[in-house]
PDB file of N, CA and C in Angstrom:
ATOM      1  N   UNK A   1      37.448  -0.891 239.579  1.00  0.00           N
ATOM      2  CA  UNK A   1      36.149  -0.575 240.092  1.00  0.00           C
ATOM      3  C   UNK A   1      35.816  -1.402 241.320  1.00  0.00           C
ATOM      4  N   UNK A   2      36.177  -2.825 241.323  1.00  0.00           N
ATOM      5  CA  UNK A   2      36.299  -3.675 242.802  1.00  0.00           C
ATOM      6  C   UNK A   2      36.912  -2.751 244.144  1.00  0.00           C
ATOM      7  N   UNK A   3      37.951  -2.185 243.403  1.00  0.00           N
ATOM      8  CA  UNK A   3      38.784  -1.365 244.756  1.00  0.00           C
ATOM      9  C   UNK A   3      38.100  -0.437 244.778  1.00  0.00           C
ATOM     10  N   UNK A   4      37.091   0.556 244.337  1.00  0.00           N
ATOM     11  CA  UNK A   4      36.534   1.781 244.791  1.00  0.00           C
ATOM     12  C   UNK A   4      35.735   1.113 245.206  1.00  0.00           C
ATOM     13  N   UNK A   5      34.421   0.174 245.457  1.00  0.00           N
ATOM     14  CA  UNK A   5      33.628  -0.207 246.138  1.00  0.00           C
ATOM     15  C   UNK A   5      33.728  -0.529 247.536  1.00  0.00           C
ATOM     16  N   UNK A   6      35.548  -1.804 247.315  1.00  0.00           N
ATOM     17  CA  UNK A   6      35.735  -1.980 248.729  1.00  0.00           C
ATOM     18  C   UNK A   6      36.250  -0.705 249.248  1.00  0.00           C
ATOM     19  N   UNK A   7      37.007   0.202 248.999  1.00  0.00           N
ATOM     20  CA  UNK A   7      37.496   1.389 249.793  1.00  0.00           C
ATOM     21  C   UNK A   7      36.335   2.398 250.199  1.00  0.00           C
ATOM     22  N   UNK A   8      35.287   2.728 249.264  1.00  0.00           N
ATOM     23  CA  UNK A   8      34.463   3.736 249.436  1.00  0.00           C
ATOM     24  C   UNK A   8      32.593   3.075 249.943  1.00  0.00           C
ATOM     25  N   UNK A   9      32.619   1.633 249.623  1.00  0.00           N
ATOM     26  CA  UNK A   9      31.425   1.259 250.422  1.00  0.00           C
ATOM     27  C   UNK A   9      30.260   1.430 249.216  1.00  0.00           C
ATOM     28  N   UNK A  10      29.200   0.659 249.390  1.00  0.00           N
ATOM     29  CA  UNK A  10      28.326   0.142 248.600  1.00  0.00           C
ATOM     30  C   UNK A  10      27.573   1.638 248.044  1.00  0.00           C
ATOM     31  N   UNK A  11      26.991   2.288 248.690  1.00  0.00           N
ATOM     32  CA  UNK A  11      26.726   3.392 248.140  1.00  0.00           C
ATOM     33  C   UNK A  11      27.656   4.501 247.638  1.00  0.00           C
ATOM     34  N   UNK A  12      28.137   4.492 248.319  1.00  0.00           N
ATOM     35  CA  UNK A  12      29.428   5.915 247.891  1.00  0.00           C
ATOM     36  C   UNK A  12      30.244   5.476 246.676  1.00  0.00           C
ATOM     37  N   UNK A  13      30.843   4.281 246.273  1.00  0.00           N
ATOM     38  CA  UNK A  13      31.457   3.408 245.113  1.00  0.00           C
ATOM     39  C   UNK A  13      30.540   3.504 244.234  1.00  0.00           C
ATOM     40  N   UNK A  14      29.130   3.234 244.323  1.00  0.00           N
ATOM     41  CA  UNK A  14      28.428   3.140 243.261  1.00  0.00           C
ATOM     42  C   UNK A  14      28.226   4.935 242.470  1.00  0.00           C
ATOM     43  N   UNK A  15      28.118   5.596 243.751  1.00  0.00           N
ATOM     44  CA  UNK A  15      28.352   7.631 243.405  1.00  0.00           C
ATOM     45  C   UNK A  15      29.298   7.808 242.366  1.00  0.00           C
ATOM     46  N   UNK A  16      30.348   7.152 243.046  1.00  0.00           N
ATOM     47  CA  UNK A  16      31.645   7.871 242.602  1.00  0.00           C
ATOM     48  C   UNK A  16      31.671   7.364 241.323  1.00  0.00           C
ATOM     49  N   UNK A  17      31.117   6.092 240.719  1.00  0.00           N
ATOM     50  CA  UNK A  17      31.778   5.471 239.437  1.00  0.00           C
ATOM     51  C   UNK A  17      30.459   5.833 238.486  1.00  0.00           C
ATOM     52  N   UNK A  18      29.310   6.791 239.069  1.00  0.00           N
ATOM     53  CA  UNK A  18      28.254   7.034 238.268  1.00  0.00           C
ATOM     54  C   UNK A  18      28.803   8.639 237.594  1.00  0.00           C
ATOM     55  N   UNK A  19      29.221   8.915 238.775  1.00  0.00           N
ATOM     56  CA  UNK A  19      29.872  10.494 238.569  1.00  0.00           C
ATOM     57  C   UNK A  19      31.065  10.442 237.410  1.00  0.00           C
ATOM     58  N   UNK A  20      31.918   9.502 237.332  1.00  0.00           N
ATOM     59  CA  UNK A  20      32.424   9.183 236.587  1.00  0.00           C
ATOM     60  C   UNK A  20      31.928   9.039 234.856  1.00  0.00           C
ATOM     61  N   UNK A  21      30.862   7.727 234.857  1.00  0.00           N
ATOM     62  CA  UNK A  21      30.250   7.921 233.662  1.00  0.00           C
ATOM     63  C   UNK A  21      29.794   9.275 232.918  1.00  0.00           C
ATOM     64  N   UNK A  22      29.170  10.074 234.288  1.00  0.00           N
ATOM     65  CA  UNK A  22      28.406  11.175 234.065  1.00  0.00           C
ATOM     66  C   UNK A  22      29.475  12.449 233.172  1.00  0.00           C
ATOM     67  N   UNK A  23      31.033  12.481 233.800  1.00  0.00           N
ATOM     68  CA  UNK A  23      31.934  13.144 233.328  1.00  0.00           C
ATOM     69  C   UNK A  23      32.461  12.484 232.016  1.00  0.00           C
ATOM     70  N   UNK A  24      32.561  11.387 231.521  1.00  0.00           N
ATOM     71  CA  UNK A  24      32.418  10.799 230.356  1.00  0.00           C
ATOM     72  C   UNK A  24      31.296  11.704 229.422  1.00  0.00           C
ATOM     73  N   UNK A  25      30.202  10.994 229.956  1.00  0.00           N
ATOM     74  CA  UNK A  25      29.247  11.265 229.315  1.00  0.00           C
ATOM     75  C   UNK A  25      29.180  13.096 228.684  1.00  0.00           C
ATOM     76  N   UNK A  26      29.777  14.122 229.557  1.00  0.00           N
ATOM     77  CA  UNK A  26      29.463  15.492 228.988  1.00  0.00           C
ATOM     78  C   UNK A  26      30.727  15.528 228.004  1.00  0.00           C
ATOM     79  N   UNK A  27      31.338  14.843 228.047  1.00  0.00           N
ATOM     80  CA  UNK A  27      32.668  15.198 227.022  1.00  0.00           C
ATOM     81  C   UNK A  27      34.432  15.282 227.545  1.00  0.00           C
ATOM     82  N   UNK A  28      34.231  14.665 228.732  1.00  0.00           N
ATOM     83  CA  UNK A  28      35.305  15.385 229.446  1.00  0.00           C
ATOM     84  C   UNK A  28      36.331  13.727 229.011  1.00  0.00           C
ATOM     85  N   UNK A  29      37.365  14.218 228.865  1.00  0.00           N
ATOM     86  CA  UNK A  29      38.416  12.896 227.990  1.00  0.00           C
ATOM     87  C   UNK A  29      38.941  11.514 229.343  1.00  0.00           C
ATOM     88  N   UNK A  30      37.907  11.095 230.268  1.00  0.00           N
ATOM     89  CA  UNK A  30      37.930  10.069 230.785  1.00  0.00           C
ATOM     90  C   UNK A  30      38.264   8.851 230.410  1.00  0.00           C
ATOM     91  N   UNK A  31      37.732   8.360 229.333  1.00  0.00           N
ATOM     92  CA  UNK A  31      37.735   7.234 228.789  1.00  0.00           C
ATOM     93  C   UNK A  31      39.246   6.969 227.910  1.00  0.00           C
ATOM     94  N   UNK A  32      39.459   5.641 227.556  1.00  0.00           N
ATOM     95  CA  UNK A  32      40.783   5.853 227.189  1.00  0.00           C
ATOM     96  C   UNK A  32      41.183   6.749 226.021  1.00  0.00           C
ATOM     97  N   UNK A  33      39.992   6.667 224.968  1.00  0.00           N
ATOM     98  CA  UNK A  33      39.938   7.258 223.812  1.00  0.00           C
ATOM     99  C   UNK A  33      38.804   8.789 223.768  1.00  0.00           C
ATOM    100  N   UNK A  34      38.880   9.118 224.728  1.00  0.00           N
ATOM    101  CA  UNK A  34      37.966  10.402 224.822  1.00  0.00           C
ATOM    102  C   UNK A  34      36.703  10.751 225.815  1.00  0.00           C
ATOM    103  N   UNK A  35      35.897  10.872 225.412  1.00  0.00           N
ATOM    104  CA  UNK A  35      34.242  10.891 225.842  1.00  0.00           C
ATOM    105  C   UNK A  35      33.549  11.528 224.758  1.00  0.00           C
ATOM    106  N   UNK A  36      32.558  11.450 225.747  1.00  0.00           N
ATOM    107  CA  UNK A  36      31.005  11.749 224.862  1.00  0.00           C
ATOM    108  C   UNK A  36      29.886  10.632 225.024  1.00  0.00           C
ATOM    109  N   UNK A  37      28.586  11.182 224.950  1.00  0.00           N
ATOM    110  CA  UNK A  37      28.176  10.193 224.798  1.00  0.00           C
ATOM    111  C   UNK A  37      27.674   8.663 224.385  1.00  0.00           C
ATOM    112  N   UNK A  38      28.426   9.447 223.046  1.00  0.00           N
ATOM    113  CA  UNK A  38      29.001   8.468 221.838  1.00  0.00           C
ATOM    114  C   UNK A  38      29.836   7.670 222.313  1.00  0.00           C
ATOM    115  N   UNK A  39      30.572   7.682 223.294  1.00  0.00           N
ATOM    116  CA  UNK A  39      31.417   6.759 223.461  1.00  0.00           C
ATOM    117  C   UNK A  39      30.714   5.335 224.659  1.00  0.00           C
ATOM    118  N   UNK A  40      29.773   6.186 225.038  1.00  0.00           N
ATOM    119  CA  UNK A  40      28.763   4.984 225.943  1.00  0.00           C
ATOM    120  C   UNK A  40      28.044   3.895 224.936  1.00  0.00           C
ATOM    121  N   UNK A  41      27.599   4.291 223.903  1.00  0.00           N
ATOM    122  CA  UNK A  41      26.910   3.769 223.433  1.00  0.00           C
ATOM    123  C   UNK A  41      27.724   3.018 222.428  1.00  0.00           C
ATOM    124  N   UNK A  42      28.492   3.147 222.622  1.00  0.00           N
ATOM    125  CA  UNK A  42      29.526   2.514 221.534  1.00  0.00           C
ATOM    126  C   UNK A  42      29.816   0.743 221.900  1.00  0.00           C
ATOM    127  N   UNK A  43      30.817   0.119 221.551  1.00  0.00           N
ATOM    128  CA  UNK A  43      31.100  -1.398 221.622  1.00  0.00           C
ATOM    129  C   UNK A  43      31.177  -1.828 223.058  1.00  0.00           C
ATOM    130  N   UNK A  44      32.210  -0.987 223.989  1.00  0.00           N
ATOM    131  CA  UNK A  44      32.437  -0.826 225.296  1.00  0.00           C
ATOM    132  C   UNK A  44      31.189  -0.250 226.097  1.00  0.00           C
ATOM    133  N   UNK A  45      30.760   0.446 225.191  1.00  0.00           N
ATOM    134  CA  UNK A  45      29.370   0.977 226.630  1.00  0.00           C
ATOM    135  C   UNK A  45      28.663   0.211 227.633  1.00  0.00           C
ATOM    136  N   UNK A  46      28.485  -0.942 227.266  1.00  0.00           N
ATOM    137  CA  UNK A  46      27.840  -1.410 228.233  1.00  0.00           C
ATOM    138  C   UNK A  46      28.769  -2.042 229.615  1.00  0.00           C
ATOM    139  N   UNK A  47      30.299  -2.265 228.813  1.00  0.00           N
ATOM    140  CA  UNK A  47      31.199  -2.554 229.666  1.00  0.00           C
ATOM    141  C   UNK A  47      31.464  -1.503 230.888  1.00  0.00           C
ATOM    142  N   UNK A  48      31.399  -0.188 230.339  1.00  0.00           N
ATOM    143  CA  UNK A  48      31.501   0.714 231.163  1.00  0.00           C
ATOM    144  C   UNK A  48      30.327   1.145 231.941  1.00  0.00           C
ATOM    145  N   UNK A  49      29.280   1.316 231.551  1.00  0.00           N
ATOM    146  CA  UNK A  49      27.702   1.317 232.302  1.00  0.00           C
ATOM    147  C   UNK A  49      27.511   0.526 233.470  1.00  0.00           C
ATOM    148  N   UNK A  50      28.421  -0.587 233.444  1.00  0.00           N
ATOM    149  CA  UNK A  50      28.353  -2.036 234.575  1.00  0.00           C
ATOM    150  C   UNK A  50      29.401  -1.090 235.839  1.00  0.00           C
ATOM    151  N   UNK A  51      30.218  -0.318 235.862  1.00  0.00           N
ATOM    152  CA  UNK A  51      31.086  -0.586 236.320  1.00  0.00           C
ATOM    153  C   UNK A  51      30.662   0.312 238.015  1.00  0.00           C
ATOM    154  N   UNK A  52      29.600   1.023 237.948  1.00  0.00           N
ATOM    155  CA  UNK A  52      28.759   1.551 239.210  1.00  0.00           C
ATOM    156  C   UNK A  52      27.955   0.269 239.638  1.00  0.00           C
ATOM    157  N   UNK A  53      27.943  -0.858 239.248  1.00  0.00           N
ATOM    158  CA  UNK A  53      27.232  -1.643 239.689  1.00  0.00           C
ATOM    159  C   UNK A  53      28.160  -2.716 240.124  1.00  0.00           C
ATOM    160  N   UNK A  54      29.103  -2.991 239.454  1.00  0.00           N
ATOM    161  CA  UNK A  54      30.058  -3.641 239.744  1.00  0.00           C
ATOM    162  C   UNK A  54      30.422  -3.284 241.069  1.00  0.00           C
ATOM    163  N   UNK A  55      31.014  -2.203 241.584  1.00  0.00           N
ATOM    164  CA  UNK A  55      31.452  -1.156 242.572  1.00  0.00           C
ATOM    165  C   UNK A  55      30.300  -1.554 243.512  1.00  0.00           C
ATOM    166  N   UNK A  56      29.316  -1.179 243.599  1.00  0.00           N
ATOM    167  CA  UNK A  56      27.800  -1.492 244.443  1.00  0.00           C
ATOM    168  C   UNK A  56      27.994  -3.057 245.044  1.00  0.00           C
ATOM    169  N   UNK A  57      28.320  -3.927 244.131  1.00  0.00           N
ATOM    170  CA  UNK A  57      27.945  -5.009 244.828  1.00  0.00           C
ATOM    171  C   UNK A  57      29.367  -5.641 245.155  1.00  0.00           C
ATOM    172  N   UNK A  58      30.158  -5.494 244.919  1.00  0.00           N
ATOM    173  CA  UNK A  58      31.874  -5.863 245.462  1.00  0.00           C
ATOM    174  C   UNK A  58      31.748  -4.806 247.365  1.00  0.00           C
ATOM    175  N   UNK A  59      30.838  -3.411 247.384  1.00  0.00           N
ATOM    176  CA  UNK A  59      30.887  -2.663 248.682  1.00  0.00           C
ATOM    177  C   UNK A  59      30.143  -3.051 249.167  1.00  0.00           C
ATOM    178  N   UNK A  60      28.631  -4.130 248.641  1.00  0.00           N
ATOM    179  CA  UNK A  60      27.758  -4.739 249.231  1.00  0.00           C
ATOM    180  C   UNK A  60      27.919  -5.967 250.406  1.00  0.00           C
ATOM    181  N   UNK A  61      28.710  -6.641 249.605  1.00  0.00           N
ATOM    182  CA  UNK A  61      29.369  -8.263 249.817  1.00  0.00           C
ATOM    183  C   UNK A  61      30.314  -8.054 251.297  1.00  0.00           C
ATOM    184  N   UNK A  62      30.978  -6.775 250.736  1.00  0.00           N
ATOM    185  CA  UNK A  62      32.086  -6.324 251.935  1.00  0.00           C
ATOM    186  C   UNK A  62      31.754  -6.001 253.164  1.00  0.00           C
ATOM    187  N   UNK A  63      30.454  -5.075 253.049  1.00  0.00           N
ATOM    188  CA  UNK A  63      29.964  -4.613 254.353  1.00  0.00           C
ATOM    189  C   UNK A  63      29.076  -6.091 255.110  1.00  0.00           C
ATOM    190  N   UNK A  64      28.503  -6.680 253.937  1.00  0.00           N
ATOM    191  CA  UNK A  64      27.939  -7.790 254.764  1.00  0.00           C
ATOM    192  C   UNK A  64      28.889  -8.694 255.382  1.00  0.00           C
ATOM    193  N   UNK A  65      29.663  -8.920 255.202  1.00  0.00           N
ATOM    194  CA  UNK A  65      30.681  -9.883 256.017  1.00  0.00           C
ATOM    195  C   UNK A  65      32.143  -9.193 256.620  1.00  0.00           C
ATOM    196  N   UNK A  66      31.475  -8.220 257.289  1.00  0.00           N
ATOM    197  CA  UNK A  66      32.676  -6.963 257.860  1.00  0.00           C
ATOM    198  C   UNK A  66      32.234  -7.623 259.352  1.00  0.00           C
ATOM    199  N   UNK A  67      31.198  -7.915 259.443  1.00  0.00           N
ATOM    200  CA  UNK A  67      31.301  -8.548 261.180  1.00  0.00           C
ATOM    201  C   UNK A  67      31.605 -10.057 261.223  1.00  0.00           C
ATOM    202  N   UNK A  68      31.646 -10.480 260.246  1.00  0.00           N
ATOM    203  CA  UNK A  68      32.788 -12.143 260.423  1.00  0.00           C
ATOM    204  C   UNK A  68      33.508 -11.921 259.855  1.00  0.00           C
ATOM    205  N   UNK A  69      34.463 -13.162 260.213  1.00  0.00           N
ATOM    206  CA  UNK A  69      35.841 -13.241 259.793  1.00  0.00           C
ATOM    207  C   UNK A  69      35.916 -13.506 258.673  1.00  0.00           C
ATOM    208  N   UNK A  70      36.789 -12.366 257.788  1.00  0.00           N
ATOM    209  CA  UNK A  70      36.806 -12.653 256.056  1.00  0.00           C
ATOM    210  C   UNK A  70      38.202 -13.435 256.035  1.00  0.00           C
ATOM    211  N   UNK A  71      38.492 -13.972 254.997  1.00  0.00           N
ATOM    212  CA  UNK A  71      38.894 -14.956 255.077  1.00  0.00           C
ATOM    213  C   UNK A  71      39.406 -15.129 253.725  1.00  0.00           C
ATOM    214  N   UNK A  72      40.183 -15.707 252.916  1.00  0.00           N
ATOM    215  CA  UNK A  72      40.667 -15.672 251.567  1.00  0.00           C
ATOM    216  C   UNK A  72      39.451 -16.160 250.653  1.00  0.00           C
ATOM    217  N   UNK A  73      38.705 -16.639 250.931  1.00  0.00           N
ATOM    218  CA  UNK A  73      38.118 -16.983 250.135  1.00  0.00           C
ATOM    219  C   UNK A  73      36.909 -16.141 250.197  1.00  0.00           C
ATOM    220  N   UNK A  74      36.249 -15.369 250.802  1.00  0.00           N
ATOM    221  CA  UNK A  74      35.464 -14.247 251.120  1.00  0.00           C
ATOM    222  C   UNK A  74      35.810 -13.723 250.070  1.00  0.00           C
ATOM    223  N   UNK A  75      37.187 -12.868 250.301  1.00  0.00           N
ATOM    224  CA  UNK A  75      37.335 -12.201 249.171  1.00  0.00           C
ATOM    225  C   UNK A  75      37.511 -12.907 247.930  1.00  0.00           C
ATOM    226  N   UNK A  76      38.145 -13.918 247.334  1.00  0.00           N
ATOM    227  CA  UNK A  76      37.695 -14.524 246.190  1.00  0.00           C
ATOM    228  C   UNK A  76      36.204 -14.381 246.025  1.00  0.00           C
ATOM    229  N   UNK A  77      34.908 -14.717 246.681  1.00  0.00           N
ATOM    230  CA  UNK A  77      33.606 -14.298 246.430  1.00  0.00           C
ATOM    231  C   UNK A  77      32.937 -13.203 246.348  1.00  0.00           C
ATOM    232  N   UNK A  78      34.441 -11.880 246.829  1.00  0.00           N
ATOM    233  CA  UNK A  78      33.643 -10.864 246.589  1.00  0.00           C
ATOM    234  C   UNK A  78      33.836 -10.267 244.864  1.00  0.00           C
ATOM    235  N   UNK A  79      35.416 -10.724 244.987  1.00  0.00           N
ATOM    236  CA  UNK A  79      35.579 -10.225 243.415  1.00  0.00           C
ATOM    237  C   UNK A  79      34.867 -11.140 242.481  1.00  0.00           C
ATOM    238  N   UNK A  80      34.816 -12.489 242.845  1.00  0.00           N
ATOM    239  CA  UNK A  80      34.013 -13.270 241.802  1.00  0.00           C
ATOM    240  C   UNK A  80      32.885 -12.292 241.597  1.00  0.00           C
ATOM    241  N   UNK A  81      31.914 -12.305 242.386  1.00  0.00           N
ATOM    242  CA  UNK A  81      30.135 -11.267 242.201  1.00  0.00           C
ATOM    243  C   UNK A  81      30.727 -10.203 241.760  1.00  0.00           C
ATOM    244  N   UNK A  82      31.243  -9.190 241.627  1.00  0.00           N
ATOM    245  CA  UNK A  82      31.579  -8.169 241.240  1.00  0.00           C
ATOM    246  C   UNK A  82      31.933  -8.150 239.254  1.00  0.00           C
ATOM    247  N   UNK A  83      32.654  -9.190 239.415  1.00  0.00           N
ATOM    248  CA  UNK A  83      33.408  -9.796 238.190  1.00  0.00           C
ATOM    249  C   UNK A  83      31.709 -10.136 237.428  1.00  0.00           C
ATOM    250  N   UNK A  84      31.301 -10.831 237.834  1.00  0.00           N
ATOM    251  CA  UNK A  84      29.631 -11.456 237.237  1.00  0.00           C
ATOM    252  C   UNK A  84      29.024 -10.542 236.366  1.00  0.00           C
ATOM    253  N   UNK A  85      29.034  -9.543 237.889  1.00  0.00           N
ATOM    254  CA  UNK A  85      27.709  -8.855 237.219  1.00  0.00           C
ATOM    255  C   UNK A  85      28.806  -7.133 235.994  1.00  0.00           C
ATOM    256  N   UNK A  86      30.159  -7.160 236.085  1.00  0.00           N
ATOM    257  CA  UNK A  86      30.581  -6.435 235.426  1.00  0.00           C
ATOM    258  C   UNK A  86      30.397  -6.793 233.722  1.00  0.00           C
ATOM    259  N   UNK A  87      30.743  -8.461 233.755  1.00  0.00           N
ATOM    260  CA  UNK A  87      30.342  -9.154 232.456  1.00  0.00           C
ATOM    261  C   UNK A  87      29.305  -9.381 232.353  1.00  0.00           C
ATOM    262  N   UNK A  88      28.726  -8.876 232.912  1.00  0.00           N
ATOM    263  CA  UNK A  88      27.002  -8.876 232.535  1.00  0.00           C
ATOM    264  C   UNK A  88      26.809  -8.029 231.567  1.00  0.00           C
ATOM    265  N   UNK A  89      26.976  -6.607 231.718  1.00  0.00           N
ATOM    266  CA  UNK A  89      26.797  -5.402 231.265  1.00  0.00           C
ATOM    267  C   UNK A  89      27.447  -5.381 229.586  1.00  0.00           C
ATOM    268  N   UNK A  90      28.475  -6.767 229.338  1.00  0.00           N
ATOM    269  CA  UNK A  90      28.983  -6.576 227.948  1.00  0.00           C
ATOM    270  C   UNK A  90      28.098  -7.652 227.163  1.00  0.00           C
TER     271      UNK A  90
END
């Protein structure tokens, strides 16, 4: 979910991984063990609920420091925040 944010950008990453849930969510066998909505609400749900937000702020971090020089440790801070707020959600 870090790599769709940085590839697709703070809004569009956060689309794509909501659209995602959303295809979970009607039943469609996304998840490792199926879908449904049942499966959001389940042990993992909240792990997975994080992961449009996760995406959002890993494309956030990126675009803000796209006009300086990123630098190894940039990106260590982008996946760190990303990482944060993904374990947030569990």
């Amino acid at each position: 979910m870090i790599a769709v944010g940085l590839l697709l950008g703070s809004r569009r990453g956060f689309a794509a991984l909501a659209l995602y849930l959303v295809e979970g969510a009607c039943g469609l066998p996304v998840f490792s063990l199926g879908g449904g909505i049942a499966y959001l609400l389940g042990p993992t749900g909240g792990f997975l609920l994080a992961y449009p937000l996760a995406a959002f702020v890993a494309g956030w971090i990126f675009d803000a420091t796209r006009s300086t020089a990123r630098t190894d440790s940039a990106g260590r801070a982008i996946s760190l925040a990303a990482e944060l707020v993904l374990f947030a959600g569990v």
